[in-house]
C-alpha atoms as a PDB file:
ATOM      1  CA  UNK A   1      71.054  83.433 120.199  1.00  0.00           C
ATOM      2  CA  UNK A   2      72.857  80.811 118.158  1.00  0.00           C
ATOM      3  CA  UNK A   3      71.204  77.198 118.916  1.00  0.00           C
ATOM      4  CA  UNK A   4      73.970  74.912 120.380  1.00  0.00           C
ATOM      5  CA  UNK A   5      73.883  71.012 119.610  1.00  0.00           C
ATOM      6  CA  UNK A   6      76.146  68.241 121.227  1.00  0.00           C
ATOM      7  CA  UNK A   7      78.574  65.922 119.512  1.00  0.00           C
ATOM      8  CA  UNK A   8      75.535  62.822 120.090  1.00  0.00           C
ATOM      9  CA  UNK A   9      73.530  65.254 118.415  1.00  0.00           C
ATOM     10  CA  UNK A  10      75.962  66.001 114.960  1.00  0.00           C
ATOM     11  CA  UNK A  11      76.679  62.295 115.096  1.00  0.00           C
ATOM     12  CA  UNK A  12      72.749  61.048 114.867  1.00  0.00           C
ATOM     13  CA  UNK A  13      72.134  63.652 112.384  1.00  0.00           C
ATOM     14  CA  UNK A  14      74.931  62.564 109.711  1.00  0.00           C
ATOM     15  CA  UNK A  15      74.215  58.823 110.570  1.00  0.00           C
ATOM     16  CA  UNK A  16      77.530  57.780 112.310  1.00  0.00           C
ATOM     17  CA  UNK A  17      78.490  57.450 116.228  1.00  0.00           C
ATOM     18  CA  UNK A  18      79.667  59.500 118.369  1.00  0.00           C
ATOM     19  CA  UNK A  19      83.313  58.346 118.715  1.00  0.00           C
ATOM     20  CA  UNK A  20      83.615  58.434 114.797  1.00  0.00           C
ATOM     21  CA  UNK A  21      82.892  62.330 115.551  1.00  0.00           C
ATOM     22  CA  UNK A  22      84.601  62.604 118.733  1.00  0.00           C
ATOM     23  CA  UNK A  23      87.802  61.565 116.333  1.00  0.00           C
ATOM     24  CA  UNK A  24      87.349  63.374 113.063  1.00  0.00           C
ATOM     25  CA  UNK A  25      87.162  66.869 115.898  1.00  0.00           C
ATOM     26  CA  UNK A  26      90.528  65.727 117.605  1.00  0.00           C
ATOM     27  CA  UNK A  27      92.172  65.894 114.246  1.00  0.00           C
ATOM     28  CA  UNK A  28      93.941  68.819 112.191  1.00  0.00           C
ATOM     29  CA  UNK A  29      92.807  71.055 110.385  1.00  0.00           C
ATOM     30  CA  UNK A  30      89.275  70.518 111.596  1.00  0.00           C
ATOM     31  CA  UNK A  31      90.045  70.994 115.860  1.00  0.00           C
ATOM     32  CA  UNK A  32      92.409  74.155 114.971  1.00  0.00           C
ATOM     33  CA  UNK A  33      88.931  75.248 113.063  1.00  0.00           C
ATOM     34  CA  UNK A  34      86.406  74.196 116.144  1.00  0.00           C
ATOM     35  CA  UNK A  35      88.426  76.277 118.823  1.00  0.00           C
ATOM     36  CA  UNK A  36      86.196  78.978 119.227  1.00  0.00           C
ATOM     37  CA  UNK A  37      83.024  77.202 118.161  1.00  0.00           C
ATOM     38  CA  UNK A  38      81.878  75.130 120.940  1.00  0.00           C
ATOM     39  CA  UNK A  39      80.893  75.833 124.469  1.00  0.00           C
ATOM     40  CA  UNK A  40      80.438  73.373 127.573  1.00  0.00           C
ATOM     41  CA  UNK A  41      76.749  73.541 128.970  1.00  0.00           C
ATOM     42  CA  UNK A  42      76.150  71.002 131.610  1.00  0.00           C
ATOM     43  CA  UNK A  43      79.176  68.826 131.335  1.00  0.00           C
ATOM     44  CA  UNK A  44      78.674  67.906 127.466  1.00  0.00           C
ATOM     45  CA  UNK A  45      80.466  69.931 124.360  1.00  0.00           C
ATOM     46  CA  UNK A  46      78.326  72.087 122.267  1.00  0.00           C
ATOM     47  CA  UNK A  47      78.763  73.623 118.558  1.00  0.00           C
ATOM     48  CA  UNK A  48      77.291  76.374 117.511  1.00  0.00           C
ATOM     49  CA  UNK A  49      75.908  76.416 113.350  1.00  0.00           C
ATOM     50  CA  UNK A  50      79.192  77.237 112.434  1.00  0.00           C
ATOM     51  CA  UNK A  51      80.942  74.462 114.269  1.00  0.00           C
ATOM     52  CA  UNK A  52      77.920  72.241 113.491  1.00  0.00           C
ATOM     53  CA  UNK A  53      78.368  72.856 109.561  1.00  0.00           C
ATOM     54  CA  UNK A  54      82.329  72.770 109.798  1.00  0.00           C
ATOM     55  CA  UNK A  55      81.971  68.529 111.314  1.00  0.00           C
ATOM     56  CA  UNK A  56      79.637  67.795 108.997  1.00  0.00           C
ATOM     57  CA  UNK A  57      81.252  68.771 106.266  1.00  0.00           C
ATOM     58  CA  UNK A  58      84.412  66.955 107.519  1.00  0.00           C
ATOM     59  CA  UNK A  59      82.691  63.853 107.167  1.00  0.00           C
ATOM     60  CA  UNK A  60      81.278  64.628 103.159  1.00  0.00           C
ATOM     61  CA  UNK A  61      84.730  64.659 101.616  1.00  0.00           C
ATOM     62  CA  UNK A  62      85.470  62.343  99.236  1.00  0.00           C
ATOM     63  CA  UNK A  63      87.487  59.118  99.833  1.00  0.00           C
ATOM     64  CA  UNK A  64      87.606  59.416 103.445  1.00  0.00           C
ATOM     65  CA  UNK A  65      87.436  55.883 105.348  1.00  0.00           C
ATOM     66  CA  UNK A  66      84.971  57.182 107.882  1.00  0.00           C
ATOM     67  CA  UNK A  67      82.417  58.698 105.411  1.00  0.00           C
ATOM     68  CA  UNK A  68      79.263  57.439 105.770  1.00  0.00           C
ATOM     69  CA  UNK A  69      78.207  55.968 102.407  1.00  0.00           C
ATOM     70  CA  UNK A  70      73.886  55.794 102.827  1.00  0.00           C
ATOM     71  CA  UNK A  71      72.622  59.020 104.404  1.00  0.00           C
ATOM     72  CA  UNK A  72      68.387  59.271 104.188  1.00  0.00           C
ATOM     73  CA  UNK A  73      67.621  61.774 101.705  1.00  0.00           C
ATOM     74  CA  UNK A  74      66.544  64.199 103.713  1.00  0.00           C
ATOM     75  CA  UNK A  75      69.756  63.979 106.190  1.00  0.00           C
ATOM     76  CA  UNK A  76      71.880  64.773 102.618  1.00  0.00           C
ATOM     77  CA  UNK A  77      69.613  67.785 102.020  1.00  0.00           C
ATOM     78  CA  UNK A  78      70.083  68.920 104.897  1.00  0.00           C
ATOM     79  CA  UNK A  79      73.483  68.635 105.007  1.00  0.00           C
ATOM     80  CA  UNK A  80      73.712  70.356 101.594  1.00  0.00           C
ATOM     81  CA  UNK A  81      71.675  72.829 103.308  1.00  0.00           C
ATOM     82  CA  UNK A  82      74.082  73.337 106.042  1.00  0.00           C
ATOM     83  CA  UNK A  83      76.947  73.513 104.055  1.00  0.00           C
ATOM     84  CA  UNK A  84      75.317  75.926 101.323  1.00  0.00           C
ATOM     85  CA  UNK A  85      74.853  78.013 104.867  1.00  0.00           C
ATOM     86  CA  UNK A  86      77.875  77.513 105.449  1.00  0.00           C
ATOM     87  CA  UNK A  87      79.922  78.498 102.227  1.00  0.00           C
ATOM     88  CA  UNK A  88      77.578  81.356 101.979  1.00  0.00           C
ATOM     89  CA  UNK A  89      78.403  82.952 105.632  1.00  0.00           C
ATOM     90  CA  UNK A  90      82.019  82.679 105.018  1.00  0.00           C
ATOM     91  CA  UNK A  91      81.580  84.659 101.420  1.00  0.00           C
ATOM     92  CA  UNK A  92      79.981  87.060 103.150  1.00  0.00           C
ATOM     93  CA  UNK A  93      82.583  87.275 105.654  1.00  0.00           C
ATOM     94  CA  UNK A  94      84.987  87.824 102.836  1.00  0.00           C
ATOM     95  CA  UNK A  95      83.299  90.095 100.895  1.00  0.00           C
ATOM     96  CA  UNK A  96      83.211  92.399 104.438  1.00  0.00           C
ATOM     97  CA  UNK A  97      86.591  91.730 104.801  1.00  0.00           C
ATOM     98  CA  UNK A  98      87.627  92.579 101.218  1.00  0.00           C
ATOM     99  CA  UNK A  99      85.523  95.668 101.964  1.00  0.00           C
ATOM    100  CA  UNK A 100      87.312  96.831 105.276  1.00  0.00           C
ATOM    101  CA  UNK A 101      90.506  95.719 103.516  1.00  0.00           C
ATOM    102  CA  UNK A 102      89.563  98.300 100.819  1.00  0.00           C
ATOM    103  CA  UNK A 103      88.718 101.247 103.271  1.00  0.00           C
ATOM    104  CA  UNK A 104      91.856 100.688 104.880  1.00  0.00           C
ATOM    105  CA  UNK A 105      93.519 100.881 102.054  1.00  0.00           C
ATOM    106  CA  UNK A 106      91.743 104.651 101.013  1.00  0.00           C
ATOM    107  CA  UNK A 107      92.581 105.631 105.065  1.00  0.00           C
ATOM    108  CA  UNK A 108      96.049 104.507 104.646  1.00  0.00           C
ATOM    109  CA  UNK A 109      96.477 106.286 101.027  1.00  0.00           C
ATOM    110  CA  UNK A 110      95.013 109.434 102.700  1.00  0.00           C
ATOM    111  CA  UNK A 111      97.936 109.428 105.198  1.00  0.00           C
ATOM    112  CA  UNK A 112     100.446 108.709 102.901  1.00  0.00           C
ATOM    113  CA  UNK A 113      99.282 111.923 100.782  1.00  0.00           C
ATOM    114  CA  UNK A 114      98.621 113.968 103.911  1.00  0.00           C
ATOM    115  CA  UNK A 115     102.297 112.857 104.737  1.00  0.00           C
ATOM    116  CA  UNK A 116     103.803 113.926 101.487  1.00  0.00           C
ATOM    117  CA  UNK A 117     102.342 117.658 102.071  1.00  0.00           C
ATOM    118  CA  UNK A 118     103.386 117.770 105.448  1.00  0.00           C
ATOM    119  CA  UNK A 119     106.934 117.057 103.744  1.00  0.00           C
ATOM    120  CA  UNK A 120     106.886 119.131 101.410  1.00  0.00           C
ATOM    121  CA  UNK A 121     106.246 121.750 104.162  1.00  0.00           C
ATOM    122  CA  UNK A 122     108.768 120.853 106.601  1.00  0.00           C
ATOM    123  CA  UNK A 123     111.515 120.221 104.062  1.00  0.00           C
ATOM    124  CA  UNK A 124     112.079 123.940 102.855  1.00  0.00           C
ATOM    125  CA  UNK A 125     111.660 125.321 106.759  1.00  0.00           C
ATOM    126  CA  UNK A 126     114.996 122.571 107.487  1.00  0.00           C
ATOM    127  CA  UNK A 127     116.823 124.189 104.510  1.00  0.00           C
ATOM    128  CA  UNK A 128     115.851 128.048 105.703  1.00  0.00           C
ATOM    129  CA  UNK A 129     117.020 126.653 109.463  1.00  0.00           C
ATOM    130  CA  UNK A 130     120.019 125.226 107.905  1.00  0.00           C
ATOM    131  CA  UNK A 131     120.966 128.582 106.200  1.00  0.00           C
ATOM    132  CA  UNK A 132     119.960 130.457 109.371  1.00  0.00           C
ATOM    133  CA  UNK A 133     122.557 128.278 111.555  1.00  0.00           C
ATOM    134  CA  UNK A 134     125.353 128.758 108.639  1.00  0.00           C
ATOM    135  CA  UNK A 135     124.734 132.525 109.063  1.00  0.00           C
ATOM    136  CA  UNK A 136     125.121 132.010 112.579  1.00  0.00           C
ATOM    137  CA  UNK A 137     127.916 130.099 112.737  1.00  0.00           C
ATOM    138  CA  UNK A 138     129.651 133.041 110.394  1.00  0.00           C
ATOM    139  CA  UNK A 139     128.778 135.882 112.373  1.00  0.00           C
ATOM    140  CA  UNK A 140     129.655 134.377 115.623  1.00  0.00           C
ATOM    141  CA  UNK A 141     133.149 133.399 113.382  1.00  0.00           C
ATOM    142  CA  UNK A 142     133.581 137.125 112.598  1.00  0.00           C
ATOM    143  CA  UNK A 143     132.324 138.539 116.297  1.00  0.00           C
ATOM    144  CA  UNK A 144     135.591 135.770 117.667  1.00  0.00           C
ATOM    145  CA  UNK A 145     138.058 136.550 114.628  1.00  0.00           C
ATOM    146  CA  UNK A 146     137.194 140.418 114.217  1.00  0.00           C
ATOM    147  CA  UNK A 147     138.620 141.174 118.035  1.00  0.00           C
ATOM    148  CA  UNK A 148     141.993 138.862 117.300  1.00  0.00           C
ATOM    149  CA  UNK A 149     143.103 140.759 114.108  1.00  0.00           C
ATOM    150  CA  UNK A 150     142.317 144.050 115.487  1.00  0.00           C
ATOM    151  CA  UNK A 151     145.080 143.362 118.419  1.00  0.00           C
ATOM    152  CA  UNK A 152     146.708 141.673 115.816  1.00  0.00           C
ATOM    153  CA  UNK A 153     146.875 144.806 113.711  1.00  0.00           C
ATOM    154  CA  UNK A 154     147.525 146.634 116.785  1.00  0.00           C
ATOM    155  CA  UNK A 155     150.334 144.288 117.688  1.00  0.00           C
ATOM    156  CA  UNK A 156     151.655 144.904 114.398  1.00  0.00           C
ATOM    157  CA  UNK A 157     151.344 148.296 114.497  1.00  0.00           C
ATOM    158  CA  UNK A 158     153.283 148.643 117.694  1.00  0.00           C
ATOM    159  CA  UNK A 159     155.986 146.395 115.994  1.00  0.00           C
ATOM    160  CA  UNK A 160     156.160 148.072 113.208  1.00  0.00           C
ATOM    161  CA  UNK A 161     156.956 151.400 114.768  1.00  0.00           C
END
């Protein structure tokens, strides 16, 4: 179970209040980012590590009004911490997705090959069915025609005579 903190709590950890936080989450990227990070338990917002991590770092970039410019020592560390945590979850998420990206990829060339054969089946049966409905087409030409020029002959016969 993932240990939840509120916004009070992120804010007295990084050293700046709780509105200053309340802000930096209403903003883009970093609210698009929180969506499925936080939770409500007992009336107050809650971030999980992830979440956590993602607000702190918000408030560590560089030439930002709102960063805090004296954290303790041991608030920095631990914000390095957190963010080291951080980085390294989401390279491990890419490295599984790379992965499953990869095995989809060998799945997908699999079908494509298993698809090729299946053509290369298929394709001379449609030419021998194609050939078989010429023939048929011809001998049902000949059973239709064959009748007409023998009363035809006939006719001519009798004519003739």
């Amino acid at each position: 179970m993932s240990i939840l903190k509120t916004i009070k709590q992120i804010a007295d950890e990084i050293g700046v209040s709780k509105q200053a936080v309340q802000q930096k989450i209403k903003k883009e990227p970093l609210s698009a980012s929180l969506r499925n990070l936080s939770a409500t338990v007992g009336g107050a917002t809650c971030y999980d590590v992830v979440g956590e991590n993602l607000i702190k770092s918000a408030f560590c970039k560089k030439g930002e009004a709102n960063t805090p410019t004296s954290l303790p020592t041991s608030k920095q560390e631990e914000l390095v911490d957190t963010t080291s945590v951080l980085i390294s979850t989401l390279q491990s998420q890419v490295e599984a997705l790379t992965a499953e990206v990869k095995i989809l990829q060998q799945q997908l060339d699999g079908e494509r090959q298993h698809n090729r054969k299946q053509c290369e089946r298929i394709f001379p049966l449609i030419e021998q069915a194609q050939k078989l409905a010429e023939n048929a087409q011809t001998l049902q030409a000949r059973e239709f025609i064959a009748p007409q020029l023998t009363d035809g002959k006939r006719k001519w016969q009798f004519w003739k005579r």
